[in-house]
N, C-alpha and C. Protein backbone atom coordinates (compact mmCIF):
# COMPACT_ATOMS: atom_id res chain seq x y z
N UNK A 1 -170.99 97.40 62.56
CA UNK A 1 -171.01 98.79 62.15
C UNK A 1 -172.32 99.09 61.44
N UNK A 2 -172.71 100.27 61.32
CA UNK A 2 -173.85 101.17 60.98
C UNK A 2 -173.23 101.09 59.61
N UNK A 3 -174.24 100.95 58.74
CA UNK A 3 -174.45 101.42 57.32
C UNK A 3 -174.22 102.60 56.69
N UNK A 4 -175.04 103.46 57.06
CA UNK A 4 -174.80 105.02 57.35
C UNK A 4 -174.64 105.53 58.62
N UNK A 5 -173.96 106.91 59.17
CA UNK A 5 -174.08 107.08 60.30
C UNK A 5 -174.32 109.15 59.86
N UNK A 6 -175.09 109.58 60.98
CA UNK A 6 -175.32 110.82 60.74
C UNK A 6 -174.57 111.87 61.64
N UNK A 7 -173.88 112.72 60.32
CA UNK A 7 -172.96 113.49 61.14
C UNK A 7 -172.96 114.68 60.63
N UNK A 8 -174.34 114.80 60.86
CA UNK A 8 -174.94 116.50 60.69
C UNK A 8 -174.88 117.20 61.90
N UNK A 9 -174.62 116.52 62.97
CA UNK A 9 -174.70 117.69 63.66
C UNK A 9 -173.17 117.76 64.32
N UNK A 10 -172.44 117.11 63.58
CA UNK A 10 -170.79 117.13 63.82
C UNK A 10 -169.94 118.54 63.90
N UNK A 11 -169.11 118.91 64.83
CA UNK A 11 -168.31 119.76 64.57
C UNK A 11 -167.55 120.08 64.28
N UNK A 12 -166.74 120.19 62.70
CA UNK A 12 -165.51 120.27 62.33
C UNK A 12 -164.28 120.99 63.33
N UNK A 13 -163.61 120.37 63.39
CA UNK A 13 -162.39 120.95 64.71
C UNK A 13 -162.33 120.84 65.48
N UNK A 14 -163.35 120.36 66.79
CA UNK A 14 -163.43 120.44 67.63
C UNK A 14 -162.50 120.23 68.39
N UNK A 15 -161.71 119.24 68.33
CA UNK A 15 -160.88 118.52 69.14
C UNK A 15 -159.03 118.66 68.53
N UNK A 16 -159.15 119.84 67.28
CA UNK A 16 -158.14 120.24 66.75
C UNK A 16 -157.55 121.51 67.43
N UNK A 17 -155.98 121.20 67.92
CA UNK A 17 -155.67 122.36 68.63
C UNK A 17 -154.38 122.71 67.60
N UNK A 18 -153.86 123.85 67.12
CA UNK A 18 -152.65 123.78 66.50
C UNK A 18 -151.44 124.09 67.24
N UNK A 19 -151.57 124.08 68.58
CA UNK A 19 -150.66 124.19 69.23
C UNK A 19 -150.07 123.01 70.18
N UNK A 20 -150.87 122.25 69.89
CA UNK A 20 -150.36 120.74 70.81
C UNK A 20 -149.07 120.52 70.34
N UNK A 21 -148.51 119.77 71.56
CA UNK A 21 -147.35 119.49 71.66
C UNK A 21 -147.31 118.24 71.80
N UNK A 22 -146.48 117.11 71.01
CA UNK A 22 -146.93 115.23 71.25
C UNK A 22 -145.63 114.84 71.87
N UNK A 23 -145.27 114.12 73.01
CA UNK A 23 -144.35 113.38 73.18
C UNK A 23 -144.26 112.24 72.61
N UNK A 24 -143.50 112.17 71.78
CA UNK A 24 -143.15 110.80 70.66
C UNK A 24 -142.17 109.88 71.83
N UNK A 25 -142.99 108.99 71.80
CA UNK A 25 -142.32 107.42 72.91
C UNK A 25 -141.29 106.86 71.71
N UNK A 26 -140.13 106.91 72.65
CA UNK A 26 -138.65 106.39 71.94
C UNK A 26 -138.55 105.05 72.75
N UNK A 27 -137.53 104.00 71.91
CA UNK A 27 -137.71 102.75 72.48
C UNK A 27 -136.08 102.60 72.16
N UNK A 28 -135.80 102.54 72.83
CA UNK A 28 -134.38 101.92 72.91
C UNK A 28 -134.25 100.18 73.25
N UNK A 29 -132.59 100.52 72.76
CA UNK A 29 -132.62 98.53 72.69
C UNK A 29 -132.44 98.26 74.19
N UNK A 30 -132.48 96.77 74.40
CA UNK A 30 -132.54 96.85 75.97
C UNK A 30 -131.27 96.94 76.95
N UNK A 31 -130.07 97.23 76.14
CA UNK A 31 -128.72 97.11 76.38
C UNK A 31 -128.45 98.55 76.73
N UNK A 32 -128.94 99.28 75.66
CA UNK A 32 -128.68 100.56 75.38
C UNK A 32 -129.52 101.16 76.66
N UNK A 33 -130.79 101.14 77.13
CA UNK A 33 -131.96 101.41 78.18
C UNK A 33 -131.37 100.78 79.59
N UNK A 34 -130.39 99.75 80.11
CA UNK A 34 -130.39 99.25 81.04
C UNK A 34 -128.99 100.36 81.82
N UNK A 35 -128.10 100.37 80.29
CA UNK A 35 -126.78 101.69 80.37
C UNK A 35 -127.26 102.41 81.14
N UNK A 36 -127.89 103.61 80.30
CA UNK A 36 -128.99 104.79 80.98
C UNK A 36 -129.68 104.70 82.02
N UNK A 37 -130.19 103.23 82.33
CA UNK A 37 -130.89 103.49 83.91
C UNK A 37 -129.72 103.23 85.14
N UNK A 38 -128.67 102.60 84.50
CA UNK A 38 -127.71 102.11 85.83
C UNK A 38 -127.36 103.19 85.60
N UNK A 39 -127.24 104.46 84.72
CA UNK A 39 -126.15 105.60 84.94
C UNK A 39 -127.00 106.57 85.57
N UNK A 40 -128.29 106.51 85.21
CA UNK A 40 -128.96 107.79 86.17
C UNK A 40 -129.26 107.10 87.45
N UNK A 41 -129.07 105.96 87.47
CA UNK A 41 -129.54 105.82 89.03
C UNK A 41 -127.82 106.07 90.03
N UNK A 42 -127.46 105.88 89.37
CA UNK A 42 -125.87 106.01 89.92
C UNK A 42 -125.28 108.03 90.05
N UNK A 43 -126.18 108.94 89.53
CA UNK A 43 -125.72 110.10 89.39
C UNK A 43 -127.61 110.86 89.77
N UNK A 44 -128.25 109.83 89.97
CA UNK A 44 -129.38 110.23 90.97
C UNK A 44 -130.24 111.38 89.95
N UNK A 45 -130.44 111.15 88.72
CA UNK A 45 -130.94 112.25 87.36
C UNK A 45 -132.33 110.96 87.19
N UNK A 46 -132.77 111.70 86.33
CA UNK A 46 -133.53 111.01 85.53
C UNK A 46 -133.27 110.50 84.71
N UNK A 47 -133.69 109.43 83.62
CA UNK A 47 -133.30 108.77 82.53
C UNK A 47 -133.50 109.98 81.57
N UNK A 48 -134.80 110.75 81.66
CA UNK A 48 -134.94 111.72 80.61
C UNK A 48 -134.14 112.89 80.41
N UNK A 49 -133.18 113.20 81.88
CA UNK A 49 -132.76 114.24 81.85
C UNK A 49 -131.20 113.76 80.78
N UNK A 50 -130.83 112.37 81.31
CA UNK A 50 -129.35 112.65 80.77
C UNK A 50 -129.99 111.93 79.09
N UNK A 51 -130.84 111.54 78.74
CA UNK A 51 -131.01 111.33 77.48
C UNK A 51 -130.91 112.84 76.58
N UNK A 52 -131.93 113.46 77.18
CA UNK A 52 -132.18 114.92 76.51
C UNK A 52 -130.22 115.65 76.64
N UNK A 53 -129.75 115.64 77.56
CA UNK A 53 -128.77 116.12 77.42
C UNK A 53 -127.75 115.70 76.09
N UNK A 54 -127.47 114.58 76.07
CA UNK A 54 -127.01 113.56 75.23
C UNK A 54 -127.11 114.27 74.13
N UNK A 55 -128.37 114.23 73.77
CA UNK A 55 -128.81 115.02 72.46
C UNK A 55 -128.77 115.99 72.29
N UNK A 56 -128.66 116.90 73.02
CA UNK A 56 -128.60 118.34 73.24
C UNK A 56 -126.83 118.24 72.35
N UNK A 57 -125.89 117.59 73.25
CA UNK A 57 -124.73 118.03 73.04
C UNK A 57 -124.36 117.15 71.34
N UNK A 58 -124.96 116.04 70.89
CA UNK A 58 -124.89 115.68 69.85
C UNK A 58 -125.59 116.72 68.35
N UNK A 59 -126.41 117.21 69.38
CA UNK A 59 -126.51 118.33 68.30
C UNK A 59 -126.23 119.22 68.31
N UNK A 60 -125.28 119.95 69.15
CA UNK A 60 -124.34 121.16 68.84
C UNK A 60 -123.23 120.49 68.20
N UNK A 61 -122.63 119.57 68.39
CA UNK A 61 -121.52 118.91 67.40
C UNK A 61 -122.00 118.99 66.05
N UNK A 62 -123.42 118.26 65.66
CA UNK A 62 -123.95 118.15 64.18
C UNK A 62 -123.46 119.49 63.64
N UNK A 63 -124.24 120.81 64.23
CA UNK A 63 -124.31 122.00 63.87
C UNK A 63 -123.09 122.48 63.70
N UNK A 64 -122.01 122.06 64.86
CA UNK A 64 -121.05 122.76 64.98
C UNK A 64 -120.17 122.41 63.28
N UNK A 65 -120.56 121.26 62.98
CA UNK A 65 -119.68 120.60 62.46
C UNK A 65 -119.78 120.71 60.67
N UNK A 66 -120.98 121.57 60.51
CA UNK A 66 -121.97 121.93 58.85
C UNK A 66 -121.46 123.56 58.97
């Protein structure tokens, strides 16, 4: 590494958007991940679709339930 480095002609923000959106990578155990792939491959979905659902309906219960 450089000692000093010059960052005068740097552009604050550049690469700052406030609207990005991040997909956060979930890791499931491998028991729990093998469930989900034998069940979407068996009902022909995606893994993401019946995960997101899952959650969808676990959180109308939460809500339903406060």
């Amino acid at each position: 590494m450089k000692k000093e480095y010059d960052f005068s002609k740097g552009e604050r923000g550049k690469f700052y958007h406030s609207n990005v959106q991040l997909n956060i990578p979930i890791y499931l155990e491998p028991e729990v991940a093998e469930f989900i792939r034998t069940l979407a491959e068996k009902k022909g979905l995606e893994v993401e679709k019946i995960v997101n659902d899952w959650l969808k309906k676990d959180i109308d219960l939460v809500q339903s339930a406060q």
